[in-house]
C-alpha atoms as a PDB file:
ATOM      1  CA  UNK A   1     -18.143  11.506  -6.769  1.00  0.00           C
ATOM      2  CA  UNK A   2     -14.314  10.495  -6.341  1.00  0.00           C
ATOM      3  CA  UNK A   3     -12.127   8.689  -8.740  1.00  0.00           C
ATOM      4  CA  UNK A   4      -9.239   6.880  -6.871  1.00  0.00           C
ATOM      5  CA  UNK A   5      -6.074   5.838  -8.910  1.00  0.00           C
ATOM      6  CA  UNK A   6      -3.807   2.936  -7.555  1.00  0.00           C
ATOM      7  CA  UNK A   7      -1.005   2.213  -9.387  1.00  0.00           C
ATOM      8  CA  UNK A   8       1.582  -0.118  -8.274  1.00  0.00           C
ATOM      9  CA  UNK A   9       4.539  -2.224  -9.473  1.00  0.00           C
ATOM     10  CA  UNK A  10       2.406  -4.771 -10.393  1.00  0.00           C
ATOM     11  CA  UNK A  11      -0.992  -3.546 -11.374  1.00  0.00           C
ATOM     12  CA  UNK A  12      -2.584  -0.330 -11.969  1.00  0.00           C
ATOM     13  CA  UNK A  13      -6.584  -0.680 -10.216  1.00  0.00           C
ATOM     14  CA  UNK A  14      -9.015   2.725 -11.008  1.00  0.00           C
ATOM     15  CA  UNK A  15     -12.641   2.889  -9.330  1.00  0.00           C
ATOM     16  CA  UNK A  16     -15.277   5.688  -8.610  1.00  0.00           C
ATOM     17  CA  UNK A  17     -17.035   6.258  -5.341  1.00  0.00           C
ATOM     18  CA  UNK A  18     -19.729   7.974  -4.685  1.00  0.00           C
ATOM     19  CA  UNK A  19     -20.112   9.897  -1.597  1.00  0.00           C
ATOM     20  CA  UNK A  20     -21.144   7.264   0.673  1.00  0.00           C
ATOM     21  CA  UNK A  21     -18.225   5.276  -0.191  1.00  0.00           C
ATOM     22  CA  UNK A  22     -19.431   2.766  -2.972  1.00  0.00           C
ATOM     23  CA  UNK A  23     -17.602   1.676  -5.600  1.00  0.00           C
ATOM     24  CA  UNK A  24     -19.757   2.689  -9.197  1.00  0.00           C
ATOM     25  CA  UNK A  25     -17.008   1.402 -11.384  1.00  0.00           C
ATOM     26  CA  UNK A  26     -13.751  -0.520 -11.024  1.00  0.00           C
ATOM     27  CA  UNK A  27     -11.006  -1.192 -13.508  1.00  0.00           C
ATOM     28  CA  UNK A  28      -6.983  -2.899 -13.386  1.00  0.00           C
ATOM     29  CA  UNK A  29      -5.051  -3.648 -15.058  1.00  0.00           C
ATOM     30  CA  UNK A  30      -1.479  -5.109 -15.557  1.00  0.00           C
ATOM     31  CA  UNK A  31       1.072  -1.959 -15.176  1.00  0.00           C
ATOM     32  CA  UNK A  32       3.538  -2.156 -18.041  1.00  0.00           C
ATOM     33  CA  UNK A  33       7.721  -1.982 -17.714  1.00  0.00           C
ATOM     34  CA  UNK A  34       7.905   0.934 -20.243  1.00  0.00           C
ATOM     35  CA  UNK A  35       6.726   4.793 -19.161  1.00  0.00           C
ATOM     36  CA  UNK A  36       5.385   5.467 -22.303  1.00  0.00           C
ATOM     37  CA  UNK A  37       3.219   2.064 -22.329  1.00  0.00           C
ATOM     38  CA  UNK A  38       1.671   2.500 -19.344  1.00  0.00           C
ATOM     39  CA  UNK A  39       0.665   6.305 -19.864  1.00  0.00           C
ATOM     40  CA  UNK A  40      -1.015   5.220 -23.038  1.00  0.00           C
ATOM     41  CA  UNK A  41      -2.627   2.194 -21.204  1.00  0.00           C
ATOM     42  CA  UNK A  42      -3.783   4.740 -18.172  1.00  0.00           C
ATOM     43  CA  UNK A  43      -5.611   7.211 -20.531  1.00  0.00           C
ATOM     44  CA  UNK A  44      -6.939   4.603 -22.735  1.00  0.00           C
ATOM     45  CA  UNK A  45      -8.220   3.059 -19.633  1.00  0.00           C
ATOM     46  CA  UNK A  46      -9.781   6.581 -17.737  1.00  0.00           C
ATOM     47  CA  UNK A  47     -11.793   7.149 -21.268  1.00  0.00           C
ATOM     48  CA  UNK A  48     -14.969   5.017 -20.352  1.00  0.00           C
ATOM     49  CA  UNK A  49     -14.400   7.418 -16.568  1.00  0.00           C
ATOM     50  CA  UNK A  50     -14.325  10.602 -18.303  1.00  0.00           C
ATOM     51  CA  UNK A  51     -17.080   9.918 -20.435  1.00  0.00           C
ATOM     52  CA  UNK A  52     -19.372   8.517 -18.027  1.00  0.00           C
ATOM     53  CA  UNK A  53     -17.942  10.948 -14.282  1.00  0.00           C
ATOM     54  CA  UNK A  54     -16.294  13.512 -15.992  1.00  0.00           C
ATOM     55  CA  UNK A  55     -19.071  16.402 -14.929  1.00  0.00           C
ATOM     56  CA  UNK A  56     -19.647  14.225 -11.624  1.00  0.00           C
ATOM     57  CA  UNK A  57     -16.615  14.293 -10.545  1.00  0.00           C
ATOM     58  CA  UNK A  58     -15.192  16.421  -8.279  1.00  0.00           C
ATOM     59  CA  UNK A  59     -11.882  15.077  -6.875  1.00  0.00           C
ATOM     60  CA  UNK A  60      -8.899  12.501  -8.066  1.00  0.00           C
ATOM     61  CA  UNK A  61      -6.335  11.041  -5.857  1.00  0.00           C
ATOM     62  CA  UNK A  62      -3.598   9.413  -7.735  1.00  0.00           C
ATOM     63  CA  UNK A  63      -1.427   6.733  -5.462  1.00  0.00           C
ATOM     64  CA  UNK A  64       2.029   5.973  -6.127  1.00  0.00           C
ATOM     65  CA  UNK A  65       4.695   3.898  -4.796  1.00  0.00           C
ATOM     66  CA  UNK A  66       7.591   6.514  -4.530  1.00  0.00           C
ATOM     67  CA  UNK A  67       8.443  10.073  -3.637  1.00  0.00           C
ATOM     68  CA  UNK A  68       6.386  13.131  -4.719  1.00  0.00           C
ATOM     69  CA  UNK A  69       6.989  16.571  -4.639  1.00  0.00           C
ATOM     70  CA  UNK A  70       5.147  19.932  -5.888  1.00  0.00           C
ATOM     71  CA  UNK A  71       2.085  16.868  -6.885  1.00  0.00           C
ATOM     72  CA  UNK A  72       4.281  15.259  -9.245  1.00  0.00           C
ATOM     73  CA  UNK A  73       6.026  11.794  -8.678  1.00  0.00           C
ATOM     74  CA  UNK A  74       9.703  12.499  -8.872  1.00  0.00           C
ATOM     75  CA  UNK A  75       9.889   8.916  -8.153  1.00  0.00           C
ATOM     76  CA  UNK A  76       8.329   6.057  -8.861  1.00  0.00           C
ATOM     77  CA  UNK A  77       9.426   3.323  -6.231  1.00  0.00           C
ATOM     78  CA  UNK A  78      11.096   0.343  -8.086  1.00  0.00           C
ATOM     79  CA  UNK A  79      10.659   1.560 -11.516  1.00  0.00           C
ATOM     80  CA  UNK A  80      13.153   4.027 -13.159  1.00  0.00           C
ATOM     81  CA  UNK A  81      10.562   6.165 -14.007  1.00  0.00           C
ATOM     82  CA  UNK A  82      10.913  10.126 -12.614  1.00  0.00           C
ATOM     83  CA  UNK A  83       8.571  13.579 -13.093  1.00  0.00           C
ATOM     84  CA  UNK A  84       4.949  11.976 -13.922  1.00  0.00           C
ATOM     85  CA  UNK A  85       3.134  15.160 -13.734  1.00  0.00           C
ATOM     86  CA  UNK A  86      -0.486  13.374 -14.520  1.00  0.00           C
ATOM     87  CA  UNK A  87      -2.134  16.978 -13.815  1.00  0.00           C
ATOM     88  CA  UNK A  88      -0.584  17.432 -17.128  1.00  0.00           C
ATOM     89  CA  UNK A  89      -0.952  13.912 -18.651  1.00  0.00           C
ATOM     90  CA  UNK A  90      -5.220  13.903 -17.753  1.00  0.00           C
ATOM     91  CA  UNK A  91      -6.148  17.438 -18.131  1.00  0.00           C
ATOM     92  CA  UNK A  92      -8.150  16.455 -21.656  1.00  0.00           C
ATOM     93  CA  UNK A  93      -9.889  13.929 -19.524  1.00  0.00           C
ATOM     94  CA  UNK A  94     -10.839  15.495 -16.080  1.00  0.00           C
ATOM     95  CA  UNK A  95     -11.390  19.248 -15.255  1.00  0.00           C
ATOM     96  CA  UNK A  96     -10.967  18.575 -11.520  1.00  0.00           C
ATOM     97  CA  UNK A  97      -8.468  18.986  -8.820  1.00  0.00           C
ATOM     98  CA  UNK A  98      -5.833  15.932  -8.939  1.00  0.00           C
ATOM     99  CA  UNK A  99      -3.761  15.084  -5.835  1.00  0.00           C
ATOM    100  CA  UNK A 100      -0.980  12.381  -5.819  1.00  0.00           C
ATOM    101  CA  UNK A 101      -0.419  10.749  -2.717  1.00  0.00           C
ATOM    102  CA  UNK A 102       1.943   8.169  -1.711  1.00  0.00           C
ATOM    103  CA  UNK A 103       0.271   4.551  -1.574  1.00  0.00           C
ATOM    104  CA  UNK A 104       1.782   3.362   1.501  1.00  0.00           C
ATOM    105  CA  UNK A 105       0.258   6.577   3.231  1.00  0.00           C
ATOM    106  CA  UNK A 106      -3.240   6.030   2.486  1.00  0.00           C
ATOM    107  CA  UNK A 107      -3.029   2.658   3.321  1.00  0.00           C
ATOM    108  CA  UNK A 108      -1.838   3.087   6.594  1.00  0.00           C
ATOM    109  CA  UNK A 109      -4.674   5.578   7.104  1.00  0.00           C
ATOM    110  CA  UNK A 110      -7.116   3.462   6.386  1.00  0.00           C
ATOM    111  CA  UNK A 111      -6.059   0.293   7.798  1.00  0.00           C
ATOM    112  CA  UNK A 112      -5.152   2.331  11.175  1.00  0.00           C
ATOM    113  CA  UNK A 113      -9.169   3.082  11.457  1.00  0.00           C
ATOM    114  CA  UNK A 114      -9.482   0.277  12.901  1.00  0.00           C
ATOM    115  CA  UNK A 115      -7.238  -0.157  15.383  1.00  0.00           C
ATOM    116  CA  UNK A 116      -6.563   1.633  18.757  1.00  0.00           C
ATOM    117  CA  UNK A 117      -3.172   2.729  19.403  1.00  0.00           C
ATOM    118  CA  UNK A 118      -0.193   3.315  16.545  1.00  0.00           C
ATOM    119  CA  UNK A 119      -0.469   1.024  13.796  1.00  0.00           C
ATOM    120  CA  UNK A 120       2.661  -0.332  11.497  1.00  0.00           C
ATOM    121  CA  UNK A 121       1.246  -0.980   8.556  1.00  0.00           C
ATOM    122  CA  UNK A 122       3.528  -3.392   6.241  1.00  0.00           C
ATOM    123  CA  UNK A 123       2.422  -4.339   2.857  1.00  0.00           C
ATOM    124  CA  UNK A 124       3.811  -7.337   1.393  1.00  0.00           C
ATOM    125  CA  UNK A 125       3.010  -7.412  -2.488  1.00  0.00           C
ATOM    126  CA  UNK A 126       5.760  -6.419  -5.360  1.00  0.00           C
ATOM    127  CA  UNK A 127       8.057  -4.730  -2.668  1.00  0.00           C
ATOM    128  CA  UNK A 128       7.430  -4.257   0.528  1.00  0.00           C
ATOM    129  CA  UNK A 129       5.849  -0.507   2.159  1.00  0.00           C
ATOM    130  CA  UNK A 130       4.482   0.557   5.366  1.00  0.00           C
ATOM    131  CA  UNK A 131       3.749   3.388   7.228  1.00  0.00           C
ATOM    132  CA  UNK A 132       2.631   4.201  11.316  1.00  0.00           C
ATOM    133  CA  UNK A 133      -0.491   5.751  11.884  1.00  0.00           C
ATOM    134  CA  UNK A 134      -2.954   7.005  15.043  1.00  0.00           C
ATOM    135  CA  UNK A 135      -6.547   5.921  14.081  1.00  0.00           C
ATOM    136  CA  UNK A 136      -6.373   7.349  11.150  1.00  0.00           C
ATOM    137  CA  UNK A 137      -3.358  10.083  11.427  1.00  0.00           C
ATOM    138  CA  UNK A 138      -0.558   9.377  10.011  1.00  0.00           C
ATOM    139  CA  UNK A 139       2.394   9.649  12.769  1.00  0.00           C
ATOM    140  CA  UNK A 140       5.164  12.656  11.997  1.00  0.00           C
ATOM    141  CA  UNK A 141       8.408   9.330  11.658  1.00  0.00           C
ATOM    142  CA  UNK A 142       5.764   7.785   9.150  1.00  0.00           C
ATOM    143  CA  UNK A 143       7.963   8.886   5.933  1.00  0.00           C
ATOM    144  CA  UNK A 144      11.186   7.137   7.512  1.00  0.00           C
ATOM    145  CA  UNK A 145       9.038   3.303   7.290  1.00  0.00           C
ATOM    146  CA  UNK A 146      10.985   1.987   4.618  1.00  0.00           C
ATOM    147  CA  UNK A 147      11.433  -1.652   5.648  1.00  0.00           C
ATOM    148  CA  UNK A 148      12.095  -3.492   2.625  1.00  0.00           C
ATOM    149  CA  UNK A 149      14.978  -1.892   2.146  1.00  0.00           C
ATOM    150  CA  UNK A 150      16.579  -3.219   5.486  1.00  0.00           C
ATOM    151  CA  UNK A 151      19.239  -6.419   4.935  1.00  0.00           C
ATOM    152  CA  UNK A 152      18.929  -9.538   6.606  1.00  0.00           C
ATOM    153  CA  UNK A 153      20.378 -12.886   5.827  1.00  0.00           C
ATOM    154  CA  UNK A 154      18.392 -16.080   4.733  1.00  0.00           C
ATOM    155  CA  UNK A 155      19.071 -18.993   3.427  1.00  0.00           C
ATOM    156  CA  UNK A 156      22.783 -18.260   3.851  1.00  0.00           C
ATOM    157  CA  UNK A 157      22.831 -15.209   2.074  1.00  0.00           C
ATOM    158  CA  UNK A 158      22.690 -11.595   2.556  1.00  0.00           C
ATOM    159  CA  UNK A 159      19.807  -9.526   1.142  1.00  0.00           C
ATOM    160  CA  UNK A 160      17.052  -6.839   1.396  1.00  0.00           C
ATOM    161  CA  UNK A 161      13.989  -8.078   2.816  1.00  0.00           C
ATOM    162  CA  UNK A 162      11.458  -7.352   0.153  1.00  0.00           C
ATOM    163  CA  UNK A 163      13.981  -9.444  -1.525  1.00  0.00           C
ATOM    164  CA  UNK A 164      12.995 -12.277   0.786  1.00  0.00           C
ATOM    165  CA  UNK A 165       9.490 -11.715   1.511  1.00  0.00           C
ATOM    166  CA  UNK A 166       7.650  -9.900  -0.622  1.00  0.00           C
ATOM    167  CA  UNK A 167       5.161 -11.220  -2.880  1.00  0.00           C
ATOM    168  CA  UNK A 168       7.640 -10.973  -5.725  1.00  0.00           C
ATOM    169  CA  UNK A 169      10.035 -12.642  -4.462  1.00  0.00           C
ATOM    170  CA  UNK A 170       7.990 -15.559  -2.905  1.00  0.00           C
ATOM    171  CA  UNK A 171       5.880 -15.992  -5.992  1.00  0.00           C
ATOM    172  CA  UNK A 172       9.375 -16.063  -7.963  1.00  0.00           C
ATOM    173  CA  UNK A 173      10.296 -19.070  -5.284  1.00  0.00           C
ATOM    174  CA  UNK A 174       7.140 -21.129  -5.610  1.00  0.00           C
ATOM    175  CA  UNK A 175       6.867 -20.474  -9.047  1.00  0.00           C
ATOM    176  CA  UNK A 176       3.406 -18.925  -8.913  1.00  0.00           C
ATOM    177  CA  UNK A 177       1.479 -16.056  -7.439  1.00  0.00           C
ATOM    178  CA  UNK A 178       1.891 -16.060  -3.635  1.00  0.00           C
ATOM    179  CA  UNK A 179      -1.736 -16.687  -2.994  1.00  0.00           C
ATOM    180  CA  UNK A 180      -1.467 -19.603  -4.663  1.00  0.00           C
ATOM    181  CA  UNK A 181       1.219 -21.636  -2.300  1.00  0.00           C
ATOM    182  CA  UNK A 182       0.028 -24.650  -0.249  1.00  0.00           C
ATOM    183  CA  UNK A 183       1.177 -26.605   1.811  1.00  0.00           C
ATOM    184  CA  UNK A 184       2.312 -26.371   5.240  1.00  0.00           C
ATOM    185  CA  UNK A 185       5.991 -26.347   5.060  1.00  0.00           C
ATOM    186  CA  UNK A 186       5.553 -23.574   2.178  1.00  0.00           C
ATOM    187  CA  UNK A 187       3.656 -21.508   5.363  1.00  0.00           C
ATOM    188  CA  UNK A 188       5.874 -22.163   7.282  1.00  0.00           C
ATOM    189  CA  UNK A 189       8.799 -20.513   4.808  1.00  0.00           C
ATOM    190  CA  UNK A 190       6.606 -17.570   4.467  1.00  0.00           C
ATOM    191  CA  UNK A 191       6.295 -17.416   8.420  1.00  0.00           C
ATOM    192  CA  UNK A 192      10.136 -17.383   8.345  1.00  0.00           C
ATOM    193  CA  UNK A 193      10.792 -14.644   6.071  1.00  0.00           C
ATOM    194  CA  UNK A 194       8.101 -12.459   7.364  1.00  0.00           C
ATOM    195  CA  UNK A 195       8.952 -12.804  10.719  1.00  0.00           C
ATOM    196  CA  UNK A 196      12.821 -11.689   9.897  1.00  0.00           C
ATOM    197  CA  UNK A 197      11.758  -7.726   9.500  1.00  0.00           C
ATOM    198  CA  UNK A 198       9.536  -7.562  12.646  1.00  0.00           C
ATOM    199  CA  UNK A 199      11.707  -7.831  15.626  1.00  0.00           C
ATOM    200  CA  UNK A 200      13.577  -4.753  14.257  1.00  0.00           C
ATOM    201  CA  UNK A 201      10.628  -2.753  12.889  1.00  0.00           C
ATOM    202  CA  UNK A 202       8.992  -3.693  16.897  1.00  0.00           C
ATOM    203  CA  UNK A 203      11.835  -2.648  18.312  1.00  0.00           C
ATOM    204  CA  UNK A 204      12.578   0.584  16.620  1.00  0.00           C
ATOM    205  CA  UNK A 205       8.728   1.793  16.578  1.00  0.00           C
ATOM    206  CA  UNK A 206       6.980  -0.125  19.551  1.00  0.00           C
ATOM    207  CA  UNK A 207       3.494  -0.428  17.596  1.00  0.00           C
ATOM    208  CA  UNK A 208       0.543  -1.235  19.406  1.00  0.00           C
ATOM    209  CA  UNK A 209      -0.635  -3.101  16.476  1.00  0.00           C
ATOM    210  CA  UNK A 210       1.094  -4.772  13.097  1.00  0.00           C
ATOM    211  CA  UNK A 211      -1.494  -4.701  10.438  1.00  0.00           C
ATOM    212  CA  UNK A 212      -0.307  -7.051   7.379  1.00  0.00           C
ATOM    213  CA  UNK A 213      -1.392  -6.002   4.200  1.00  0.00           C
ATOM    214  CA  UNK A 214      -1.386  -7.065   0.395  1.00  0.00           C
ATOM    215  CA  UNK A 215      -1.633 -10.716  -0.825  1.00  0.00           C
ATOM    216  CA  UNK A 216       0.400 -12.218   1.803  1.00  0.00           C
ATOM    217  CA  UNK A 217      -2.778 -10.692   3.956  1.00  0.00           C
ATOM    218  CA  UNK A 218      -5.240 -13.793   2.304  1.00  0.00           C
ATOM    219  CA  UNK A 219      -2.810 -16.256   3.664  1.00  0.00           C
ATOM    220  CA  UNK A 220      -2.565 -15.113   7.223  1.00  0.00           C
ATOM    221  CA  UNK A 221      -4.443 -17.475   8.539  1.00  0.00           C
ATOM    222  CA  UNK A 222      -2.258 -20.226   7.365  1.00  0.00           C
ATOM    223  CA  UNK A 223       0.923 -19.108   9.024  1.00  0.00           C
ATOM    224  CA  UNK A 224       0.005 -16.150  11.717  1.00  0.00           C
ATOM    225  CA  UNK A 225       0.767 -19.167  15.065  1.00  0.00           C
ATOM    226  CA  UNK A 226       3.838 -19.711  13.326  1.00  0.00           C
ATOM    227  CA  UNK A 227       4.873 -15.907  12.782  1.00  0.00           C
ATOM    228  CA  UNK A 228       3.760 -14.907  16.546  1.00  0.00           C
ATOM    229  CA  UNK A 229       6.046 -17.648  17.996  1.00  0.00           C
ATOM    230  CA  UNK A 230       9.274 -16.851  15.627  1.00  0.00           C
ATOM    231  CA  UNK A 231       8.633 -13.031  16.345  1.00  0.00           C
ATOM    232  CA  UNK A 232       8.372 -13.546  20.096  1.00  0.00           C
ATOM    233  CA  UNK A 233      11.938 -15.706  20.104  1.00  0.00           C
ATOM    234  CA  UNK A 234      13.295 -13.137  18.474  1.00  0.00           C
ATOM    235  CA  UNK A 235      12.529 -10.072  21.231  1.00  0.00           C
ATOM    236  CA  UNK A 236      13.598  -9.468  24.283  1.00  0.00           C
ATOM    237  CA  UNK A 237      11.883 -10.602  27.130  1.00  0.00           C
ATOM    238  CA  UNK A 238      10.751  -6.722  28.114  1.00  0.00           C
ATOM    239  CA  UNK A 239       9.729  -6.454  24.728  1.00  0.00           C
ATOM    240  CA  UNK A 240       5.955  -6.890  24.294  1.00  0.00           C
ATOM    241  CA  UNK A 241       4.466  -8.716  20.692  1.00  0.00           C
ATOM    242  CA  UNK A 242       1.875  -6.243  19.260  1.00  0.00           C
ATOM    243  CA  UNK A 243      -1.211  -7.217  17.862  1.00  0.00           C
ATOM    244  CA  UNK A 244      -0.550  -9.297  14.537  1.00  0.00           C
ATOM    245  CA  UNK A 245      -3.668  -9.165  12.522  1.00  0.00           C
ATOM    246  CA  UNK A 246      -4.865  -9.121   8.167  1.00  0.00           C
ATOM    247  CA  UNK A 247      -5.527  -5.588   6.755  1.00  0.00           C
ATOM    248  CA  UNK A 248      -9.140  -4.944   6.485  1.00  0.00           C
ATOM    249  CA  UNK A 249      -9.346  -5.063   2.694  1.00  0.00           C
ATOM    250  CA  UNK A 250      -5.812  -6.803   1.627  1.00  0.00           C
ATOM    251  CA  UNK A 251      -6.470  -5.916  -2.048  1.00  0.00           C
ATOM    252  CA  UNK A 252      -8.125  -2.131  -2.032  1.00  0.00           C
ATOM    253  CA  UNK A 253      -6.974  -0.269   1.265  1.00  0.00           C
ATOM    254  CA  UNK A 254      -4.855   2.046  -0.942  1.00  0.00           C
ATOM    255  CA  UNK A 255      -8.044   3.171  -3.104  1.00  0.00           C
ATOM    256  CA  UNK A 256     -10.014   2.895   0.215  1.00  0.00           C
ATOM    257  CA  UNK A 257      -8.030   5.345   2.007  1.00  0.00           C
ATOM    258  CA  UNK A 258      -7.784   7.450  -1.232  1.00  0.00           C
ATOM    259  CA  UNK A 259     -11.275   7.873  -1.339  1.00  0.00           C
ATOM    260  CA  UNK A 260     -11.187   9.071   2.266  1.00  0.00           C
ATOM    261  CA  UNK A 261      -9.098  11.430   1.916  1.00  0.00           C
ATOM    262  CA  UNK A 262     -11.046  12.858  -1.443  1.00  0.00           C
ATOM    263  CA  UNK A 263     -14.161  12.901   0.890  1.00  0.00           C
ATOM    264  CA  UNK A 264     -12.005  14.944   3.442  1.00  0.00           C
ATOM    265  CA  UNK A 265     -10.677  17.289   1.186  1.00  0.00           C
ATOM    266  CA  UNK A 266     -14.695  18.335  -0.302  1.00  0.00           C
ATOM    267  CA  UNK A 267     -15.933  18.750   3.647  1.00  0.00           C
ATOM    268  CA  UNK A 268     -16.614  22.387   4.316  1.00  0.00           C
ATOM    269  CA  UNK A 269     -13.730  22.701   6.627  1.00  0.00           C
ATOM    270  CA  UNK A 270     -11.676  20.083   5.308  1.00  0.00           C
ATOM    271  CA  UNK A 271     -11.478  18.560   9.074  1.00  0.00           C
ATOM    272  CA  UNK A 272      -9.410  15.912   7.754  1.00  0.00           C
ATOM    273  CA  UNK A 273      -7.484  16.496   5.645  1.00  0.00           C
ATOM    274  CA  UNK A 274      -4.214  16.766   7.574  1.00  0.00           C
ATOM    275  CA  UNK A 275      -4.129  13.142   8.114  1.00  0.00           C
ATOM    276  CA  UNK A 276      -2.266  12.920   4.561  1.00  0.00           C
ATOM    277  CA  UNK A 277      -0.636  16.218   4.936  1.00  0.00           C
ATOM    278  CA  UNK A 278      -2.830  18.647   3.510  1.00  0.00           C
END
């Protein structure tokens, strides 16, 4: 049995699989500003786990959106938080091993499974992440994906592009949650400020396939003509448009791929378990 830990700028999802890769028991919640809040709110929330998996369980991956080092998250993405060490935080809870893992990473693993060639994998929800992967392996210039960092102007003005298109920052727009926009100039906006990264992020890694991921995945189909023909104008000519599709699970490929790579790590020989870098 594997417990998979997701916790992101916006909310903080935990579930248990067991070894066939079935959720048992899922749980988010909202992930609050303060440090000392949303360690509280994690162990409160792992208590009904650890009661119920504790003896069952026999690995943890922990995924977070920033820099880790020696299995504690130095960084923690947007948030001014530095030097989690939840080995330390959950060892009254859980007697097992407990890897962290970056989330973009085991996205991108799992959401390359699918797909032949080398996948960019961009998530679009309170930033935006992404990663390149082989079917499954990550690729060696994965770490250096950091695309919503990269400035581009719209709307007259100069900024980064999760500032532009990331779920944040069109929900912040609209005035509600991304998923929620209608109508079809409103796809259209979002098929403009996607499409601003791509060019760049084609040019520089020459995917095979673009694999969009997070909320903005549920409203692909509304605005995915629109994106392809903006992306196209916007290569050159010799410049071939990958495959544009939805991740696979737009909502849970971080805890998806977390769980693979728990499964991984308890095989015999541990076949795997380089994809992530062990």
């Amino acid at each position: 049995m594997y417990l998979v830990i997701d916790i992101g700028g916006t909310k903080t999802l935990i579930a248990t699989f067991n070894g066939r890769g079935r959720i048992l028991r899922k749980f988010k919640f909202k992930t609050p500003s303060s440090k000392s809040e949303f360690l509280g709110t994690l162990k409160s929330a792992l208590v009904p786990f650890s009661m119920k998996y504790r003896n069952k369980t026999s690995q943890i991956i922990i995924a977070v959106p920033g820099e880790i080092k020696d299995n504690v998250a130095v960084k923690f993405g947007n948030r001014p938080w530095k030097n989690l060490d939840f080995v330390q935080e959950l060892k009254n809870l859980f007697t097992c091993p407990i890897i962290l893992k970056n989330d973009a990473d085991l996205a991108t693993v799992y959401e390359s499974s699918f797909h032949k060639g080398l996948t960019l994998y961009l998530t679009f929800s309170t930033g935006i992440g992404g990663g390149l992967a082989r079917h499954g392996v990550l690729a060696r210039n994965s770490a250096a994906v950091e695309p919503g960092h990269i400035y581009y102007i719209y709307d007259g003005k100069s900024a980064e592009w999760e500032d532009i298109a990331s779920c944040s920052a069109i929900g912040a727009h609209y005035g509600c949650q991304a998923t929620s926009v209608r109508g079809r100039d409103a796809y259209s906006d979002i098929a403009h400020r996607v499409s601003l990264g791509l060019p760049e992020l084609i040019q520089r890694y020459r995917p095979d396939c673009i694999v969009i991921g997070g909320p903005l995945a549920v409203l692909f189909p509304h605005y995915i003509k629109e994106l392809r023909t903006l992306t196209r104008q916007n290569l050159p000519a010799s410049r071939r448009l990958p495959r544009l599709v939805p991740a696979h699970r737009p909502h849970e490929a971080v805890i998806y791929g977390g769980y693979t790579l728990a499964k991984s790590l308890n095989k015999p020989h541990k076949q795997k378990a380089s994809h992530l870098g062990q």
